[in-house]
Every structure is written in structure tokens, then in C-alpha cells.
N, C-alpha and C. Protein backbone atom coordinates (compact mmCIF):
# COMPACT_ATOMS: atom_id res chain seq x y z
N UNK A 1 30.43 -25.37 -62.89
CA UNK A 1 30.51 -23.93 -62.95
C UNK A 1 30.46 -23.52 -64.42
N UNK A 2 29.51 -22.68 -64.76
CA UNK A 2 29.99 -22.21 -66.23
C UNK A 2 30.50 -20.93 -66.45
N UNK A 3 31.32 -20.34 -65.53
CA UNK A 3 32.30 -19.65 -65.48
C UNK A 3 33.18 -19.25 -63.80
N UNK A 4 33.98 -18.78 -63.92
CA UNK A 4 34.72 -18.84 -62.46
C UNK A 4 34.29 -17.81 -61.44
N UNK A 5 33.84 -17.87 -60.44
CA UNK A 5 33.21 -17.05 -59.93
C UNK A 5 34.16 -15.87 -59.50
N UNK A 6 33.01 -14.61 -60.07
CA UNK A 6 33.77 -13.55 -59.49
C UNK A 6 33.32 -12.38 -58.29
N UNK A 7 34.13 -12.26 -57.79
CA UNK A 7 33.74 -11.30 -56.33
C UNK A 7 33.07 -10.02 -57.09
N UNK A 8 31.66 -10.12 -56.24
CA UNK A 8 30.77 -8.81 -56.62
C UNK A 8 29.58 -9.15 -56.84
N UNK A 9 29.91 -10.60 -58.07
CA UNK A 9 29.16 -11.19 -58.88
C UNK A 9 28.21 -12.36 -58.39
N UNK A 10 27.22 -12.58 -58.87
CA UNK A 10 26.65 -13.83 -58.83
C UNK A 10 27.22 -14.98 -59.35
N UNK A 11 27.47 -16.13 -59.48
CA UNK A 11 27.82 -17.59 -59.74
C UNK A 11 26.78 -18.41 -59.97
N UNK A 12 27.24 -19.06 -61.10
CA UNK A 12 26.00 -19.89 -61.59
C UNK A 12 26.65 -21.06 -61.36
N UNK A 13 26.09 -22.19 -60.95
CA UNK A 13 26.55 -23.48 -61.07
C UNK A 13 25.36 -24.61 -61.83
N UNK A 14 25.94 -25.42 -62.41
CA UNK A 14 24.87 -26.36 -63.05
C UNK A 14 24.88 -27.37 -62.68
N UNK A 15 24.64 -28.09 -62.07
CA UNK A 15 24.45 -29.68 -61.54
C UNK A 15 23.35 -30.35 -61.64
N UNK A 16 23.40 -32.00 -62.05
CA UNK A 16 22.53 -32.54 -61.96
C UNK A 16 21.07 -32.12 -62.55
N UNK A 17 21.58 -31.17 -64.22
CA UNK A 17 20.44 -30.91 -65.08
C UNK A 17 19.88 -29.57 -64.42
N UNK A 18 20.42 -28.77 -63.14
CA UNK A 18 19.80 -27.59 -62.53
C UNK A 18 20.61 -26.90 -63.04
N UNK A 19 19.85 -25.40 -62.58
CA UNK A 19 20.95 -24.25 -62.50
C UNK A 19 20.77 -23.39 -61.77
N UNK A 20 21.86 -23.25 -60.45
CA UNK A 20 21.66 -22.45 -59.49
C UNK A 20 22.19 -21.40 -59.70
N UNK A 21 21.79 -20.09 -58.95
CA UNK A 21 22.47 -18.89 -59.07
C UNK A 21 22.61 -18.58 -57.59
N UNK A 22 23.90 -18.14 -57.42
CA UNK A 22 24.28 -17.73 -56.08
C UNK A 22 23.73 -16.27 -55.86
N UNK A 23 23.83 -15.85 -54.43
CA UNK A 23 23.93 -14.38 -54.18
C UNK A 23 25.30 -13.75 -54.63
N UNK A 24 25.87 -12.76 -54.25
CA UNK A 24 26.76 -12.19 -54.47
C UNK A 24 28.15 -12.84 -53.89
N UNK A 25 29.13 -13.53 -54.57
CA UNK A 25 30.13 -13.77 -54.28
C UNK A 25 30.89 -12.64 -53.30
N UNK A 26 31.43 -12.73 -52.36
CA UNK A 26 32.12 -12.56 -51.46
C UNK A 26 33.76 -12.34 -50.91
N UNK A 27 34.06 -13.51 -51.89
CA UNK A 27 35.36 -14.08 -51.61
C UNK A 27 35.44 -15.68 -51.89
N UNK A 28 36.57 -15.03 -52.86
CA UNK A 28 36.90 -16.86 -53.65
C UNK A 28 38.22 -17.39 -52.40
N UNK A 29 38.08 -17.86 -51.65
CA UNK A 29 38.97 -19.07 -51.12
C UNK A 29 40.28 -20.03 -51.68
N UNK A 30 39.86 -20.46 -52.80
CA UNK A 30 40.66 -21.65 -53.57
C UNK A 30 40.48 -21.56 -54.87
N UNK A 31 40.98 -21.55 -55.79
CA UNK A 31 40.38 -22.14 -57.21
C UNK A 31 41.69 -22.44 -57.96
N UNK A 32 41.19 -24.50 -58.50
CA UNK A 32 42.53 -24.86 -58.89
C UNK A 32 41.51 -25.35 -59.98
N UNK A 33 42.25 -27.15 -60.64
CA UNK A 33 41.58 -27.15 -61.69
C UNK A 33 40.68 -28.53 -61.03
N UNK A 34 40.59 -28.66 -59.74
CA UNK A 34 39.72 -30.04 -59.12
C UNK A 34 38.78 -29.38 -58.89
N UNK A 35 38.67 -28.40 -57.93
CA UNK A 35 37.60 -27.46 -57.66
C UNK A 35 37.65 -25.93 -57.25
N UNK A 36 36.48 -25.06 -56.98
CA UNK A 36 36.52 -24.02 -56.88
C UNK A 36 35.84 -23.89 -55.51
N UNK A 37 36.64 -23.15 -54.40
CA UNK A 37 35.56 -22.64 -53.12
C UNK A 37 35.48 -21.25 -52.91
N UNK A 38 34.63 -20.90 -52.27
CA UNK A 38 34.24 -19.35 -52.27
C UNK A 38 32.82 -19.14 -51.27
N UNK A 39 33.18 -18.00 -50.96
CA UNK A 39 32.13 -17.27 -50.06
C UNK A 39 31.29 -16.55 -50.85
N UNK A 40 29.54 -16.29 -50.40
CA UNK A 40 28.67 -15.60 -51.02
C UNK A 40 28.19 -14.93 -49.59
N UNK A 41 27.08 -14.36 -49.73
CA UNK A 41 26.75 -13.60 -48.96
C UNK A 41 25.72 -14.69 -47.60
N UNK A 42 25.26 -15.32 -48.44
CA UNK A 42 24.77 -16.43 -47.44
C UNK A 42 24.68 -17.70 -47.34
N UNK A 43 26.25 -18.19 -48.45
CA UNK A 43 26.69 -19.61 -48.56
C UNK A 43 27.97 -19.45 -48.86
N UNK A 44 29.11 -20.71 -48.24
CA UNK A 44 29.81 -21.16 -48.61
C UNK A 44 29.91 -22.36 -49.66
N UNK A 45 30.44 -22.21 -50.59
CA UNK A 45 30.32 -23.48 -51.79
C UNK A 45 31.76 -23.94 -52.03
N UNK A 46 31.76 -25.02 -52.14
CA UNK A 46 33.15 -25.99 -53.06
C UNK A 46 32.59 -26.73 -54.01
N UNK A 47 32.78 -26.21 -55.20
CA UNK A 47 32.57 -26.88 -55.93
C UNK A 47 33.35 -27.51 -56.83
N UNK A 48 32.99 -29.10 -56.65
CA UNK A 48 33.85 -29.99 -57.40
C UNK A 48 34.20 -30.08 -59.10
N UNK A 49 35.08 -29.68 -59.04
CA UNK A 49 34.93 -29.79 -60.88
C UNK A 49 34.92 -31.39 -61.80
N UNK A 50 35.30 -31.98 -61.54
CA UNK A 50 35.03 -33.41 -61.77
C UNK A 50 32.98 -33.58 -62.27
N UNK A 51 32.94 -34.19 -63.43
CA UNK A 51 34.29 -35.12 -64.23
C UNK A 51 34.76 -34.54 -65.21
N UNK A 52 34.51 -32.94 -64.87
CA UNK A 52 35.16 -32.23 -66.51
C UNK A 52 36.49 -31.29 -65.82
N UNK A 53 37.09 -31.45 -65.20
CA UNK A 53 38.31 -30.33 -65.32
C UNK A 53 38.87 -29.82 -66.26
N UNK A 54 38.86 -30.74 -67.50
CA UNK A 54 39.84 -30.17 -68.50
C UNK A 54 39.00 -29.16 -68.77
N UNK A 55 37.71 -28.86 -68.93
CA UNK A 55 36.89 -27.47 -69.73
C UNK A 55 36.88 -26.52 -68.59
N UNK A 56 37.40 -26.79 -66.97
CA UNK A 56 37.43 -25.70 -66.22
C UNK A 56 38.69 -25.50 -66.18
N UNK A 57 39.94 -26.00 -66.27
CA UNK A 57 41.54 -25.31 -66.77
C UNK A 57 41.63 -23.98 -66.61
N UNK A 58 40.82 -23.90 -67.77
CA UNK A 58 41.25 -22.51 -69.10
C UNK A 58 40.63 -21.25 -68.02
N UNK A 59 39.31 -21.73 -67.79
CA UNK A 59 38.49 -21.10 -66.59
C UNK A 59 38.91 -20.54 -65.07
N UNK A 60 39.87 -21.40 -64.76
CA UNK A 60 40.66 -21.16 -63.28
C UNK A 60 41.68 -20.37 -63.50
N UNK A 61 42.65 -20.56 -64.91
CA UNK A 61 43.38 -19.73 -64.94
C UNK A 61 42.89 -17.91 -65.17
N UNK A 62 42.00 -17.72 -65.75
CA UNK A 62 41.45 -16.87 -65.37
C UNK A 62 41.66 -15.39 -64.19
N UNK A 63 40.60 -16.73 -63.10
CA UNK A 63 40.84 -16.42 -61.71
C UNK A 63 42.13 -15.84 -60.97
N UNK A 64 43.09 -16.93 -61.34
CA UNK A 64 44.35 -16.72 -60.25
C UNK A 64 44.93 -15.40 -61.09
């Protein structure tokens, strides 16, 4: 994630050298510092934060 997703908003996630962009977030579900889940308009995502949690921390706290 390169930032914590926010309701309204689109979500970007980067994996595996990509970069996806969600539809419109929905509703965040969970967000700790392992992973983040959340509803979009026409996906559910969990995304694992591993193997970097420590740079999503700062990021989750955020959220809550």
C-alpha cells in the first residue's frame, strides 16, 4: 500500500513491480500493522503488509 486507504478514495497498491488502483473505497474493515482489508465498489482486498510493516506502522495509525 503506499498509503492507507481512504473511504471515498481510490487505493493504490504496489505489488510485484505493479501498480494497481482500486475503484472507490467503500469501507475499510480492519487495518492493523500485518495488513489492511477493505471494501471498494467492486472488490474486496486484504492486503498483506509483509515484508515491510514497519514503513506501514506510521500509515495504519493514521487510519484508526
Amino acid at each position: 500500500m503506499l498509503a492507507p486507504p481512504e473511504v471515498g478514495s481510490c487505493a493504490f497498491i504496489s505489488a510485484q513491480g505493479q501498480m494497481i488502483r482500486t475503484s472507490r473505497v467503500v469501507e475499510i474493515h480492519e487495518s492493523n500493522r500485518h495488513k489492511v482489508c477493505f471494501e471498494t465498489m467492486n472488490t474486496n482486498y486484504c492486503v498483506l503488509l509483509s515484508p515491510a510493516p514497519a514503513l506501514m506502522k506510521g500509515l495504519v495509525r493514521l487510519c484508526a
